[in-house]
PDBML (XML) file of the C-alpha atoms, coordinates in Angstrom:
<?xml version="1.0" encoding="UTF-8" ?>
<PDBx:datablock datablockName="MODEL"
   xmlns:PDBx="http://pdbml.pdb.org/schema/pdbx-v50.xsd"
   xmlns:xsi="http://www.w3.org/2001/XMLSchema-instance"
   xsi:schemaLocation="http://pdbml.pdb.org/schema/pdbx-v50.xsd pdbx-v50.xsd">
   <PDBx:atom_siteCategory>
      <PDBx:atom_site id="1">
         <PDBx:B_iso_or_equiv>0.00</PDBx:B_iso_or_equiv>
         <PDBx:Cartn_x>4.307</PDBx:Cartn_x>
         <PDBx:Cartn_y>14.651</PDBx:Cartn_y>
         <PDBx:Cartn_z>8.287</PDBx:Cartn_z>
         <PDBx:auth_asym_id>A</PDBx:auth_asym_id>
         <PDBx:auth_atom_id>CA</PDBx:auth_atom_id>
         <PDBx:auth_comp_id>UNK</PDBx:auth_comp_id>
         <PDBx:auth_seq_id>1</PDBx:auth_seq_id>
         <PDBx:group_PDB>ATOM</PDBx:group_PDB>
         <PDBx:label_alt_id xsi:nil="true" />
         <PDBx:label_asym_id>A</PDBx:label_asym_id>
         <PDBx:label_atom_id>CA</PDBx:label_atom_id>
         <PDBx:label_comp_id>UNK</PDBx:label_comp_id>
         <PDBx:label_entity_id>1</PDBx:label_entity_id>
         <PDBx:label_seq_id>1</PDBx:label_seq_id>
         <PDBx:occupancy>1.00</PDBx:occupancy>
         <PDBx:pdbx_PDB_model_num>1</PDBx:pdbx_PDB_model_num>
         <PDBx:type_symbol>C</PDBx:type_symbol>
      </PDBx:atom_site>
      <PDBx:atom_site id="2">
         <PDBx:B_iso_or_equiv>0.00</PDBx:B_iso_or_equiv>
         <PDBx:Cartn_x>6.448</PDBx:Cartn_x>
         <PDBx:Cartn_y>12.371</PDBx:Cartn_y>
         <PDBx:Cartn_z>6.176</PDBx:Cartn_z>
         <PDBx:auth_asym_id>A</PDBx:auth_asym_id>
         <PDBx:auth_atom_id>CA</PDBx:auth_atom_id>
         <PDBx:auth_comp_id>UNK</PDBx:auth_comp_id>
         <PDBx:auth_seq_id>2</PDBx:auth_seq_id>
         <PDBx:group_PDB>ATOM</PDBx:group_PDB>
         <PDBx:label_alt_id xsi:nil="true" />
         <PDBx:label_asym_id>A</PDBx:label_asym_id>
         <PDBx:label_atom_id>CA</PDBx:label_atom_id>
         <PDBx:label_comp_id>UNK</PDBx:label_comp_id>
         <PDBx:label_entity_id>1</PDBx:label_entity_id>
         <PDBx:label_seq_id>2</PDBx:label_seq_id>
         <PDBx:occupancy>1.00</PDBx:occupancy>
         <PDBx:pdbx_PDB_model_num>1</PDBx:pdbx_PDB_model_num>
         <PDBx:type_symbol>C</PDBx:type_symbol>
      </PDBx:atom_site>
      <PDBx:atom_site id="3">
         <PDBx:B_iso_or_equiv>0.00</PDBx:B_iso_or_equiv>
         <PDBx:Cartn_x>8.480</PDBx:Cartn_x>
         <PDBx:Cartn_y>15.616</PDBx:Cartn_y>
         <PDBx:Cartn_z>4.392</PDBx:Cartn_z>
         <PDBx:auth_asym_id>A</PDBx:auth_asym_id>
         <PDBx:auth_atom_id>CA</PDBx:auth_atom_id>
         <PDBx:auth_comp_id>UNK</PDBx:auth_comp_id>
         <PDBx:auth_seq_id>3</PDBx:auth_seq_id>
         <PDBx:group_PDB>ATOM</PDBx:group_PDB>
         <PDBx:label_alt_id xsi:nil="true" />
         <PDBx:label_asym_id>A</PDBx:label_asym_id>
         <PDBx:label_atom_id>CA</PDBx:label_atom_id>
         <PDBx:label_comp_id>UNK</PDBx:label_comp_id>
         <PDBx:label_entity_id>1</PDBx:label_entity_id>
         <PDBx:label_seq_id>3</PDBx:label_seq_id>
         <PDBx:occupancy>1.00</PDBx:occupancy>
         <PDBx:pdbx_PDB_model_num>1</PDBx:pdbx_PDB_model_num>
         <PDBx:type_symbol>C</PDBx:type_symbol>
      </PDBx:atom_site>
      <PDBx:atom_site id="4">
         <PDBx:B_iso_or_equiv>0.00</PDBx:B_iso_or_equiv>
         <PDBx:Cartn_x>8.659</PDBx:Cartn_x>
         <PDBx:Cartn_y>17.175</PDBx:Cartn_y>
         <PDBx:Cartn_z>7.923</PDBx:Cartn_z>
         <PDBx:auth_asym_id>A</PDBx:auth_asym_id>
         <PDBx:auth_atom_id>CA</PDBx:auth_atom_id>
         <PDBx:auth_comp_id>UNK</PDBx:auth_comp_id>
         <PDBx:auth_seq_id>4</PDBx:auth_seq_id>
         <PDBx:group_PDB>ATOM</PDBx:group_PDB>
         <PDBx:label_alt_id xsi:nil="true" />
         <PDBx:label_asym_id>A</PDBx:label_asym_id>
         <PDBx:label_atom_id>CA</PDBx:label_atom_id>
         <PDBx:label_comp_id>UNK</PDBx:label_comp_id>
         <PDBx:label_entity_id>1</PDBx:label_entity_id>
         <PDBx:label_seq_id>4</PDBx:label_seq_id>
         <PDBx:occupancy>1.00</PDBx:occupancy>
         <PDBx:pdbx_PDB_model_num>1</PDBx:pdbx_PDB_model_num>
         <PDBx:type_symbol>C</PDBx:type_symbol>
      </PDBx:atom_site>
      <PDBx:atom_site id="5">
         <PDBx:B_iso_or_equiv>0.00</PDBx:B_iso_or_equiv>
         <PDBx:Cartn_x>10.400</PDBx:Cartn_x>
         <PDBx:Cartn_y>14.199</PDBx:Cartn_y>
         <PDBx:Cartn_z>9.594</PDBx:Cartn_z>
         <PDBx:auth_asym_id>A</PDBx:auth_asym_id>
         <PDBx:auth_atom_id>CA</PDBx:auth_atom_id>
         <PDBx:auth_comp_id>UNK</PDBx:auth_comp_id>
         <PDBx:auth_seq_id>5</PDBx:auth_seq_id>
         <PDBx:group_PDB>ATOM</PDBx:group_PDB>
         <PDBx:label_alt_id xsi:nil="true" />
         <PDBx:label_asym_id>A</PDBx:label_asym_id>
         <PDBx:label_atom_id>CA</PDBx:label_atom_id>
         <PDBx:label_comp_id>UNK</PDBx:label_comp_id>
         <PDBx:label_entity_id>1</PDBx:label_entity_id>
         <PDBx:label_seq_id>5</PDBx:label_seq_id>
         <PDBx:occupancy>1.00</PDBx:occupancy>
         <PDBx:pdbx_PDB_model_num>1</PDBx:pdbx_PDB_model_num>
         <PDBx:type_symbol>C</PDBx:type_symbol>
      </PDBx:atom_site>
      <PDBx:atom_site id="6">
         <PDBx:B_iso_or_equiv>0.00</PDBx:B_iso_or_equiv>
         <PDBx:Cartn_x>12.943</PDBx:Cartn_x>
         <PDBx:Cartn_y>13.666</PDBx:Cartn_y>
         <PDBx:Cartn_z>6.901</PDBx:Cartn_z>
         <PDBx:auth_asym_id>A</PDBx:auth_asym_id>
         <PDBx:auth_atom_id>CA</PDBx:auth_atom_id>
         <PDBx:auth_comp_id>UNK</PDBx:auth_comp_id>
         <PDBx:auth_seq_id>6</PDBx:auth_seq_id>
         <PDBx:group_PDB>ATOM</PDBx:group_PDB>
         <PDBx:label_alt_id xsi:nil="true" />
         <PDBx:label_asym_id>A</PDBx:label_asym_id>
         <PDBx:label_atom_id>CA</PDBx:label_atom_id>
         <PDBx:label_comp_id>UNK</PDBx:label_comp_id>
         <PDBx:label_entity_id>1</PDBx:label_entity_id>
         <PDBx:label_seq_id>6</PDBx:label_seq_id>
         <PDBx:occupancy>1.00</PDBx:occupancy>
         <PDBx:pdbx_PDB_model_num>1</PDBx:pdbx_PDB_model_num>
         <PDBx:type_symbol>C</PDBx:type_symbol>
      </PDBx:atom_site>
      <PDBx:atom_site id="7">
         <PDBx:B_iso_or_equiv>0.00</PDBx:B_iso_or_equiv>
         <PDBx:Cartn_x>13.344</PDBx:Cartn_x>
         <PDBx:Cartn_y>17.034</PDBx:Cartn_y>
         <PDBx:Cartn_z>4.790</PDBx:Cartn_z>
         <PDBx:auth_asym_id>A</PDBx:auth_asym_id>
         <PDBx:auth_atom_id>CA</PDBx:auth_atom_id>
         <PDBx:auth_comp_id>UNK</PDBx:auth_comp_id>
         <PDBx:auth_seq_id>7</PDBx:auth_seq_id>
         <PDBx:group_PDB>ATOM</PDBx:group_PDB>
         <PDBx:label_alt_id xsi:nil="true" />
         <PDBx:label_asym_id>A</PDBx:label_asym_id>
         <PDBx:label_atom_id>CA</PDBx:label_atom_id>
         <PDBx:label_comp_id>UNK</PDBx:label_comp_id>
         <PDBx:label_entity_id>1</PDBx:label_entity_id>
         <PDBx:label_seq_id>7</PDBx:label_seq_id>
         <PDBx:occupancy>1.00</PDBx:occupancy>
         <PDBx:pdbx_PDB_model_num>1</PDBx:pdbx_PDB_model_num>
         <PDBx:type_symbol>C</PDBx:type_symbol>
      </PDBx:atom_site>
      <PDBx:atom_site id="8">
         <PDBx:B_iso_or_equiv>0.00</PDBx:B_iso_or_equiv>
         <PDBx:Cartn_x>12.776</PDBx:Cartn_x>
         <PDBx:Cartn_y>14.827</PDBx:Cartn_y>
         <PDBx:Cartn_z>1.759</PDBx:Cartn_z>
         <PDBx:auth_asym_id>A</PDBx:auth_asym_id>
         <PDBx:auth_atom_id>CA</PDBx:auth_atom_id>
         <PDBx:auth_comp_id>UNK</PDBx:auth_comp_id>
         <PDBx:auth_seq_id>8</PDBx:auth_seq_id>
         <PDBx:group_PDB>ATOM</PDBx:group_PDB>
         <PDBx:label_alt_id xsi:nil="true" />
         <PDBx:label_asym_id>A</PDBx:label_asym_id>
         <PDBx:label_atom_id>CA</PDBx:label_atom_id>
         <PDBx:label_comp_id>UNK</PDBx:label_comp_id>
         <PDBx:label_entity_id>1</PDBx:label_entity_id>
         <PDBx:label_seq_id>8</PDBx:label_seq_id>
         <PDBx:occupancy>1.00</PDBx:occupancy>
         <PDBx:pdbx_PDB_model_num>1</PDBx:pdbx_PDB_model_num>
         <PDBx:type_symbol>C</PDBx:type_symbol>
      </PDBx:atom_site>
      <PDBx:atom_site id="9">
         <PDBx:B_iso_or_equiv>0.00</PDBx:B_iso_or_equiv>
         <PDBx:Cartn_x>10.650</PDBx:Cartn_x>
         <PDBx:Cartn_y>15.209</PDBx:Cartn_y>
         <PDBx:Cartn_z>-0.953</PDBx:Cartn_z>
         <PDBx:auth_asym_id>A</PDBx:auth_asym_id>
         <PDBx:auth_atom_id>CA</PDBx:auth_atom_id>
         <PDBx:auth_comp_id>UNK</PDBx:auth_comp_id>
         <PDBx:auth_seq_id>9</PDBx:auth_seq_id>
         <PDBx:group_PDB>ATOM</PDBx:group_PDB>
         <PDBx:label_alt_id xsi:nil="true" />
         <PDBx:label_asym_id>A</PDBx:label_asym_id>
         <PDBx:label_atom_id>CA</PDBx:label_atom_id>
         <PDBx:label_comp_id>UNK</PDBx:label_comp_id>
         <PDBx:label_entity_id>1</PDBx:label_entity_id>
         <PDBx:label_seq_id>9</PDBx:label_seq_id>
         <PDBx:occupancy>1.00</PDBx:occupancy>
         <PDBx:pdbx_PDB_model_num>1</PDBx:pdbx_PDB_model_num>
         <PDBx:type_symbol>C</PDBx:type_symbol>
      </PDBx:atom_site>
      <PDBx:atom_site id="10">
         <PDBx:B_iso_or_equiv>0.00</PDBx:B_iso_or_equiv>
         <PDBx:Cartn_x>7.345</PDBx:Cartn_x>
         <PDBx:Cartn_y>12.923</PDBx:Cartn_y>
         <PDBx:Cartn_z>-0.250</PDBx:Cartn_z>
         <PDBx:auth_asym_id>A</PDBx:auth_asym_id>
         <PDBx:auth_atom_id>CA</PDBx:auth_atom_id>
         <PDBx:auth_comp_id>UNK</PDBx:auth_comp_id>
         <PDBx:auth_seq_id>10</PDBx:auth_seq_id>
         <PDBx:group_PDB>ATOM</PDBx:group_PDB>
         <PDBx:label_alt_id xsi:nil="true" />
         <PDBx:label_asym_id>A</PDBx:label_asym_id>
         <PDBx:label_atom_id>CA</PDBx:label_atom_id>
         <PDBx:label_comp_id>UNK</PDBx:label_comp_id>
         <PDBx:label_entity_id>1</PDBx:label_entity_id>
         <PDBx:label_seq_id>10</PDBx:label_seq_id>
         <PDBx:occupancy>1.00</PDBx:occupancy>
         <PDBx:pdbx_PDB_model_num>1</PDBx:pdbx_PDB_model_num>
         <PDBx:type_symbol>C</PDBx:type_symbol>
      </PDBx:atom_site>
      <PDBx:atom_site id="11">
         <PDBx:B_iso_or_equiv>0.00</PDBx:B_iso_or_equiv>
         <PDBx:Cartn_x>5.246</PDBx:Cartn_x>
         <PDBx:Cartn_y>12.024</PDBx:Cartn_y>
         <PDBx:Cartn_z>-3.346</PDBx:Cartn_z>
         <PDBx:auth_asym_id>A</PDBx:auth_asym_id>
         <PDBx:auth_atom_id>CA</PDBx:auth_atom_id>
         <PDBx:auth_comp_id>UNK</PDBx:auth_comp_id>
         <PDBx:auth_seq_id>11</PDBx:auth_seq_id>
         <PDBx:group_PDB>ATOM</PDBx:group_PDB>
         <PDBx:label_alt_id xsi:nil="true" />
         <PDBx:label_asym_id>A</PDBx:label_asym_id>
         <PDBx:label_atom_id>CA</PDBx:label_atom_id>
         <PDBx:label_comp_id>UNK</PDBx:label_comp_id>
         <PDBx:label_entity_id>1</PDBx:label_entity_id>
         <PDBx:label_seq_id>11</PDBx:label_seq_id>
         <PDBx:occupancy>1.00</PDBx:occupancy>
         <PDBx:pdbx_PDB_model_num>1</PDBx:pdbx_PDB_model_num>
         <PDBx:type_symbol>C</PDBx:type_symbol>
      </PDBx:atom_site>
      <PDBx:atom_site id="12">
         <PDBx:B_iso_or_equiv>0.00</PDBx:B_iso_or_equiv>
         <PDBx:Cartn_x>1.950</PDBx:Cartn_x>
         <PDBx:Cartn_y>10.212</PDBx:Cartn_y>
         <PDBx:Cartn_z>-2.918</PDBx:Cartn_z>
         <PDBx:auth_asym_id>A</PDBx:auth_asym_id>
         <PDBx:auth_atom_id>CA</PDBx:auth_atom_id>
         <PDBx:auth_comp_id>UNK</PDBx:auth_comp_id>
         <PDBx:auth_seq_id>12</PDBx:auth_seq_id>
         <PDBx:group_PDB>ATOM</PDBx:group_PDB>
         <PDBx:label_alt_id xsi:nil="true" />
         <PDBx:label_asym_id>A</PDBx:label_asym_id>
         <PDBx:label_atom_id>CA</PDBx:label_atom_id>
         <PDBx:label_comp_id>UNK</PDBx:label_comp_id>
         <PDBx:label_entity_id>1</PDBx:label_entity_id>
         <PDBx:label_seq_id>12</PDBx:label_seq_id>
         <PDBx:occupancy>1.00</PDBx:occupancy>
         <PDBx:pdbx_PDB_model_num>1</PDBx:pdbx_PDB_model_num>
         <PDBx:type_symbol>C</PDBx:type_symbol>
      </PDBx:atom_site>
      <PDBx:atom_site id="13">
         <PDBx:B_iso_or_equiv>0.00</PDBx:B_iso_or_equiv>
         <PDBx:Cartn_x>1.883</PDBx:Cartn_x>
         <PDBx:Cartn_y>6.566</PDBx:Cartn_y>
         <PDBx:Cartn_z>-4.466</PDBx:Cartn_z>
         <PDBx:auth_asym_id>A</PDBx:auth_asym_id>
         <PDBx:auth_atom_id>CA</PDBx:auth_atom_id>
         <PDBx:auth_comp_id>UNK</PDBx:auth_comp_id>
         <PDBx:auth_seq_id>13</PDBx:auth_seq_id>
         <PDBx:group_PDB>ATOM</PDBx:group_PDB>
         <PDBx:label_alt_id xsi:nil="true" />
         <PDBx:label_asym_id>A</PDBx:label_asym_id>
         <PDBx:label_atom_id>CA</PDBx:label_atom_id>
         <PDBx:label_comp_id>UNK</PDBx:label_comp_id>
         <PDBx:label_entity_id>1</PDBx:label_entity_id>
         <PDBx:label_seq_id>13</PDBx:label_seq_id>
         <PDBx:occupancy>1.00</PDBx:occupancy>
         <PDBx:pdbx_PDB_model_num>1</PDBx:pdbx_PDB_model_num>
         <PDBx:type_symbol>C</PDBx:type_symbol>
      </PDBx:atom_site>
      <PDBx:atom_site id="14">
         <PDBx:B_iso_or_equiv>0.00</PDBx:B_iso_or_equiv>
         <PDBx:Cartn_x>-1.328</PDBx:Cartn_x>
         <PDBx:Cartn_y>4.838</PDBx:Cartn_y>
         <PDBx:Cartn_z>-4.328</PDBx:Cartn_z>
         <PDBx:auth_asym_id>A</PDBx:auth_asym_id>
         <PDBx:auth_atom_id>CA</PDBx:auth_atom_id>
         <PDBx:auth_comp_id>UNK</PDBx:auth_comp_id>
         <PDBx:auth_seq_id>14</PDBx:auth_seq_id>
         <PDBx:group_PDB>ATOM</PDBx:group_PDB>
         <PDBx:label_alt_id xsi:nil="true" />
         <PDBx:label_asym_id>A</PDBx:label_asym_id>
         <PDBx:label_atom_id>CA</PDBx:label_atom_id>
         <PDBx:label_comp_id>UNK</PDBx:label_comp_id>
         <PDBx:label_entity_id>1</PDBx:label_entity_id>
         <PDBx:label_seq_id>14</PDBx:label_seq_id>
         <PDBx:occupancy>1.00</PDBx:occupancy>
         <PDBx:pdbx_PDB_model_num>1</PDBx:pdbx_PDB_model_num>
         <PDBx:type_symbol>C</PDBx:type_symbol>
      </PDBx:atom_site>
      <PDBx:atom_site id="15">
         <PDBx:B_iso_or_equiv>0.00</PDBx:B_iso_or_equiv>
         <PDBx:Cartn_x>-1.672</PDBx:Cartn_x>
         <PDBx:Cartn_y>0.833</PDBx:Cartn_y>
         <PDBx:Cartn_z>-4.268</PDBx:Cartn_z>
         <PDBx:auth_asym_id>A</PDBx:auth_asym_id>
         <PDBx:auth_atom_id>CA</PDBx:auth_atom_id>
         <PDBx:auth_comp_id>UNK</PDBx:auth_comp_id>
         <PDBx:auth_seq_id>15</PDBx:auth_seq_id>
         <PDBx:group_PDB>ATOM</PDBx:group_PDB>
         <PDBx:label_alt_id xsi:nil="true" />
         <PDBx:label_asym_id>A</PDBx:label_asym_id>
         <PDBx:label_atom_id>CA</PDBx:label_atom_id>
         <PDBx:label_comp_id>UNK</PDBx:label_comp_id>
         <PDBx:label_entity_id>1</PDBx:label_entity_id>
         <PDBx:label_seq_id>15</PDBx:label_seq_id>
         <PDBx:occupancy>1.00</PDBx:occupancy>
         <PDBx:pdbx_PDB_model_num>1</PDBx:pdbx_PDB_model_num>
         <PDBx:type_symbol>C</PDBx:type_symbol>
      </PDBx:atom_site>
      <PDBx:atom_site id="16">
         <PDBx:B_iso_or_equiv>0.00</PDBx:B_iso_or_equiv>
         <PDBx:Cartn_x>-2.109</PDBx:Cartn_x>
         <PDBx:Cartn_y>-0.853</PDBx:Cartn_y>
         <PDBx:Cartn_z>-7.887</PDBx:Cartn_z>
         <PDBx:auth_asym_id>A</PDBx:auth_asym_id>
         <PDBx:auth_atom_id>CA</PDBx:auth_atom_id>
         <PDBx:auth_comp_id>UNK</PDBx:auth_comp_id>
         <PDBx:auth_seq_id>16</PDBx:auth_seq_id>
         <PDBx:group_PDB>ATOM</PDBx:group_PDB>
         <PDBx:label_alt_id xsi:nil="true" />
         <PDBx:label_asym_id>A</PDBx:label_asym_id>
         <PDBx:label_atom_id>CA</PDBx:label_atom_id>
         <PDBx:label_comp_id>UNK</PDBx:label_comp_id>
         <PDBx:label_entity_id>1</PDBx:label_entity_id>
         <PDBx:label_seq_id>16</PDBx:label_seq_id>
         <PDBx:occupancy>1.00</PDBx:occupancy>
         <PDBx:pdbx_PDB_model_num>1</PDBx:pdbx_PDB_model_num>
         <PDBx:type_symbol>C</PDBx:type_symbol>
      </PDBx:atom_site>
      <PDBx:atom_site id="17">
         <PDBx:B_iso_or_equiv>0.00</PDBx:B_iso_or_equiv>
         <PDBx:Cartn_x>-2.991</PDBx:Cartn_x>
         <PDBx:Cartn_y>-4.651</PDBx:Cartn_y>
         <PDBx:Cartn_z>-9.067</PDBx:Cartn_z>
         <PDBx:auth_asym_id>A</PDBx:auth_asym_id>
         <PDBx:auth_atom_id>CA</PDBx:auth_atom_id>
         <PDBx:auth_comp_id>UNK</PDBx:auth_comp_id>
         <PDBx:auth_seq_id>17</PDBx:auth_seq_id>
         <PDBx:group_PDB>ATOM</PDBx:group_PDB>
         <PDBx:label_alt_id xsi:nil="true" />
         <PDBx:label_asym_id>A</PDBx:label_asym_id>
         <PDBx:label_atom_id>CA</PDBx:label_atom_id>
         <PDBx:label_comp_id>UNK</PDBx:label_comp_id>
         <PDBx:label_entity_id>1</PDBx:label_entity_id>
         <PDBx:label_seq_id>17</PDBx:label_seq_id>
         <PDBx:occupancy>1.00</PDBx:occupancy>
         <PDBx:pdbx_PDB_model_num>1</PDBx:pdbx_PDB_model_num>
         <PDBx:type_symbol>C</PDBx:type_symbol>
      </PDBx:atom_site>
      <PDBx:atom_site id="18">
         <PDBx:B_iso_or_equiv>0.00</PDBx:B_iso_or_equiv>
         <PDBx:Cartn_x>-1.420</PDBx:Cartn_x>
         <PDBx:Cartn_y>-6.361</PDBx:Cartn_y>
         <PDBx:Cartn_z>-12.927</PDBx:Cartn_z>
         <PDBx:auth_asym_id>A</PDBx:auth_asym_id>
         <PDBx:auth_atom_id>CA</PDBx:auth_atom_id>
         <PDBx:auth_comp_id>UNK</PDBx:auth_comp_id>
         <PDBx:auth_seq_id>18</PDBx:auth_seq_id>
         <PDBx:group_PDB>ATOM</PDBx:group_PDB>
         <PDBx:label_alt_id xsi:nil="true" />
         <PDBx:label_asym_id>A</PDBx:label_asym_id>
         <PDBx:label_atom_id>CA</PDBx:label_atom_id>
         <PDBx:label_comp_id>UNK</PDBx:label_comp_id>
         <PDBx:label_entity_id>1</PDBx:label_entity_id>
         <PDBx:label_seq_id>18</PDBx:label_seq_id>
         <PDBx:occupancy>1.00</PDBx:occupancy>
         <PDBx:pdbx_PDB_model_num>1</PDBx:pdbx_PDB_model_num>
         <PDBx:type_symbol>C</PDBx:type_symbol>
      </PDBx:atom_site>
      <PDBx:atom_site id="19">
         <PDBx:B_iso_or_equiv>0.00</PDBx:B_iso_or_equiv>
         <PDBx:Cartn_x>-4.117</PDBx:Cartn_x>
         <PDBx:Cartn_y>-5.594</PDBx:Cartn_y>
         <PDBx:Cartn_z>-14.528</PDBx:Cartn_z>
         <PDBx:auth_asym_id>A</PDBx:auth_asym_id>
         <PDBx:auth_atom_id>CA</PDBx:auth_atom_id>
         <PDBx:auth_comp_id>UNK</PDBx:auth_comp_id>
         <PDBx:auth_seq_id>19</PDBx:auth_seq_id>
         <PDBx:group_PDB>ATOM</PDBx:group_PDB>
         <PDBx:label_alt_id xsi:nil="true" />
         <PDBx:label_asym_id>A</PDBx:label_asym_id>
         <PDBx:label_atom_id>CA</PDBx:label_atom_id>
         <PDBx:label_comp_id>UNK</PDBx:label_comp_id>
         <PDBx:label_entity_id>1</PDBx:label_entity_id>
         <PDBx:label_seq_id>19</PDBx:label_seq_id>
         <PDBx:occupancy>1.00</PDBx:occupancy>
         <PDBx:pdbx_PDB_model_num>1</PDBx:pdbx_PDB_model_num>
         <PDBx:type_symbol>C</PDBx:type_symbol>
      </PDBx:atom_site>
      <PDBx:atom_site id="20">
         <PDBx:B_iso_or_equiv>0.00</PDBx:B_iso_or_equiv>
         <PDBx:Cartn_x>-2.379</PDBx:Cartn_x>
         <PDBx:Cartn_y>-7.251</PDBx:Cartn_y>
         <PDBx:Cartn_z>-17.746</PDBx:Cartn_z>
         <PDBx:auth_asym_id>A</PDBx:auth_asym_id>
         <PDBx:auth_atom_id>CA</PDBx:auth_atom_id>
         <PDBx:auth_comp_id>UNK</PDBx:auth_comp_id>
         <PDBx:auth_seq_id>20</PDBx:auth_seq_id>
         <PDBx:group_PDB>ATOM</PDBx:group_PDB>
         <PDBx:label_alt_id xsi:nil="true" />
         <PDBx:label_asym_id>A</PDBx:label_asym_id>
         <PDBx:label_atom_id>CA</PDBx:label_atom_id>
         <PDBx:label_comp_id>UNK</PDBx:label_comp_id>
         <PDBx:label_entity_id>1</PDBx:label_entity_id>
         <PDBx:label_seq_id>20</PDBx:label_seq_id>
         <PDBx:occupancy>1.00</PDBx:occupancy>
         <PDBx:pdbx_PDB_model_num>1</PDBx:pdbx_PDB_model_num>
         <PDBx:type_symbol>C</PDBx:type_symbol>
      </PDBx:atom_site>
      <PDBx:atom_site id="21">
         <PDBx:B_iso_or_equiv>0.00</PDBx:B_iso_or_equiv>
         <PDBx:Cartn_x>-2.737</PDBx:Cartn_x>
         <PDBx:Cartn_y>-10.965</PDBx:Cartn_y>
         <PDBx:Cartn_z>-15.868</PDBx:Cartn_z>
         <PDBx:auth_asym_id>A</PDBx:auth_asym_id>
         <PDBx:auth_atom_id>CA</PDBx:auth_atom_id>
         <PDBx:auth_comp_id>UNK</PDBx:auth_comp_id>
         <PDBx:auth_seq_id>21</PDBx:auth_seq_id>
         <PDBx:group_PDB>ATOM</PDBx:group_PDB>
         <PDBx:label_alt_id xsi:nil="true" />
         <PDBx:label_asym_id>A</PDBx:label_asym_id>
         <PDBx:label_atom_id>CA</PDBx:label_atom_id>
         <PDBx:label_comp_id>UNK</PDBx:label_comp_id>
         <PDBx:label_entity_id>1</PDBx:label_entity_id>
         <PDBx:label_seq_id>21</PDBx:label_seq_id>
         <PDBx:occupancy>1.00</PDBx:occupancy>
         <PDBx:pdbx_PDB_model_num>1</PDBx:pdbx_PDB_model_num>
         <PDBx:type_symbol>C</PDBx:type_symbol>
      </PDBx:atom_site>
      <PDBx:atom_site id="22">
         <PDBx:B_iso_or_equiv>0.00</PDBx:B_iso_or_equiv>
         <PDBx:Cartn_x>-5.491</PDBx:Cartn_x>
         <PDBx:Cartn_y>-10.719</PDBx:Cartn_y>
         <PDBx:Cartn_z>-14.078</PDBx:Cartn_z>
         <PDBx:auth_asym_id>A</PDBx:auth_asym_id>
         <PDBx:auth_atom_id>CA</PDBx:auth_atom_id>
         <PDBx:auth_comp_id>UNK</PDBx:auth_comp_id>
         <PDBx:auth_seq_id>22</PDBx:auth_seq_id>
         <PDBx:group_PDB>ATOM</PDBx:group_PDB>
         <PDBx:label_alt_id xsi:nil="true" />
         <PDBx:label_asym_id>A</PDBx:label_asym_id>
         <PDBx:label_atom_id>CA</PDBx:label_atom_id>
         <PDBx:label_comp_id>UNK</PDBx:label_comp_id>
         <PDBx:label_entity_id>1</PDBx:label_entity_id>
         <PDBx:label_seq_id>22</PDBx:label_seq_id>
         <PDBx:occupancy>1.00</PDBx:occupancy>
         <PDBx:pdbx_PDB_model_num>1</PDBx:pdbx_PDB_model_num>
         <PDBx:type_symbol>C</PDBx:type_symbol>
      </PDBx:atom_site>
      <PDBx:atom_site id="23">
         <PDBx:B_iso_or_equiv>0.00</PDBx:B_iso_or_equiv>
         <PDBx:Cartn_x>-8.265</PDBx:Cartn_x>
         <PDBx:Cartn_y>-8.517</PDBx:Cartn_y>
         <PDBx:Cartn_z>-15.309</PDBx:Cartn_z>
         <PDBx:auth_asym_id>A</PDBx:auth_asym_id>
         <PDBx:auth_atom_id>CA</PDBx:auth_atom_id>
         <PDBx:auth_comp_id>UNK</PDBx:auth_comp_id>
         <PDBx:auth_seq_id>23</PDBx:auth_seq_id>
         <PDBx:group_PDB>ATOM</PDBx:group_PDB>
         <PDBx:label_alt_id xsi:nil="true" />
         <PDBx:label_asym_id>A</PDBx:label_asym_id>
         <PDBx:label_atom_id>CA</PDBx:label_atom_id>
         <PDBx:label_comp_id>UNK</PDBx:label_comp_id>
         <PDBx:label_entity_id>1</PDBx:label_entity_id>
         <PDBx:label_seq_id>23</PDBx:label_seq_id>
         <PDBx:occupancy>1.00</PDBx:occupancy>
         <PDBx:pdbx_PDB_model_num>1</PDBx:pdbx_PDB_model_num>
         <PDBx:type_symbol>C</PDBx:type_symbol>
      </PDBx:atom_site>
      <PDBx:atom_site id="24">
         <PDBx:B_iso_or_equiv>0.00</PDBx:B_iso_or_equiv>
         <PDBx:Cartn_x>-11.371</PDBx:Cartn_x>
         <PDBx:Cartn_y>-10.111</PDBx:Cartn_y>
         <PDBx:Cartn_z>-16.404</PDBx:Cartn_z>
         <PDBx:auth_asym_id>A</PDBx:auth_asym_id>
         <PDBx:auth_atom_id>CA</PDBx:auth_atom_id>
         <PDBx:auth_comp_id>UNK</PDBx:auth_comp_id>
         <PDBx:auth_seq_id>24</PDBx:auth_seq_id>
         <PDBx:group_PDB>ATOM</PDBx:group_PDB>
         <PDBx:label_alt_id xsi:nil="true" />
         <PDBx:label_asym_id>A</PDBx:label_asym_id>
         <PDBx:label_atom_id>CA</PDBx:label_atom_id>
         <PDBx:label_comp_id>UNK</PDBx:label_comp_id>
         <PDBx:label_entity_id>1</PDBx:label_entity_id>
         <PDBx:label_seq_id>24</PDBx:label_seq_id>
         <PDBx:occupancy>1.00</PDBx:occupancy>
         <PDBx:pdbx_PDB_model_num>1</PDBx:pdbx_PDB_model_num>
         <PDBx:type_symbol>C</PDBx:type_symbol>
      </PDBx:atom_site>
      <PDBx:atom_site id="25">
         <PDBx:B_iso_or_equiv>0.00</PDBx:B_iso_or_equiv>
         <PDBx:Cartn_x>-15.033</PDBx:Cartn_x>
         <PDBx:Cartn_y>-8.878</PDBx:Cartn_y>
         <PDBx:Cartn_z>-16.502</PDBx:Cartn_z>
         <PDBx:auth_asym_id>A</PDBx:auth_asym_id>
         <PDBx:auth_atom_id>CA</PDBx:auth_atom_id>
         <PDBx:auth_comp_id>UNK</PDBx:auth_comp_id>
         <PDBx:auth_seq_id>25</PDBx:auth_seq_id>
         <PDBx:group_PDB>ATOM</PDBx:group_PDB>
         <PDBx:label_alt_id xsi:nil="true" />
         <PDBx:label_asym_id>A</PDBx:label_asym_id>
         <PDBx:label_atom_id>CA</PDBx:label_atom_id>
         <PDBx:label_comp_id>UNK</PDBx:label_comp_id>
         <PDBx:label_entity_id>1</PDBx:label_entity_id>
         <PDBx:label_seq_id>25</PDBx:label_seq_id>
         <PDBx:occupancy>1.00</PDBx:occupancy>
         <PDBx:pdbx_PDB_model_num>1</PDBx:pdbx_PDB_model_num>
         <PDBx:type_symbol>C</PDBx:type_symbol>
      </PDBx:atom_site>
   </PDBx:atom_siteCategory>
</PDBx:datablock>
């Protein structure tokens, strides 16, 4: 819907966290 209302190329990006600073287990 997003490529058909703006004849632009649409790429799908999803959400991501800094895993570098905050990852622990």
């Amino acid at each position: 819907a997003t490529r058909n209302a703006t004849q632009v190329p649409v790429y799908f990006l999803p959400f991501g966290a800094d895993c570098l600073k905050y990852s622990k287990a």
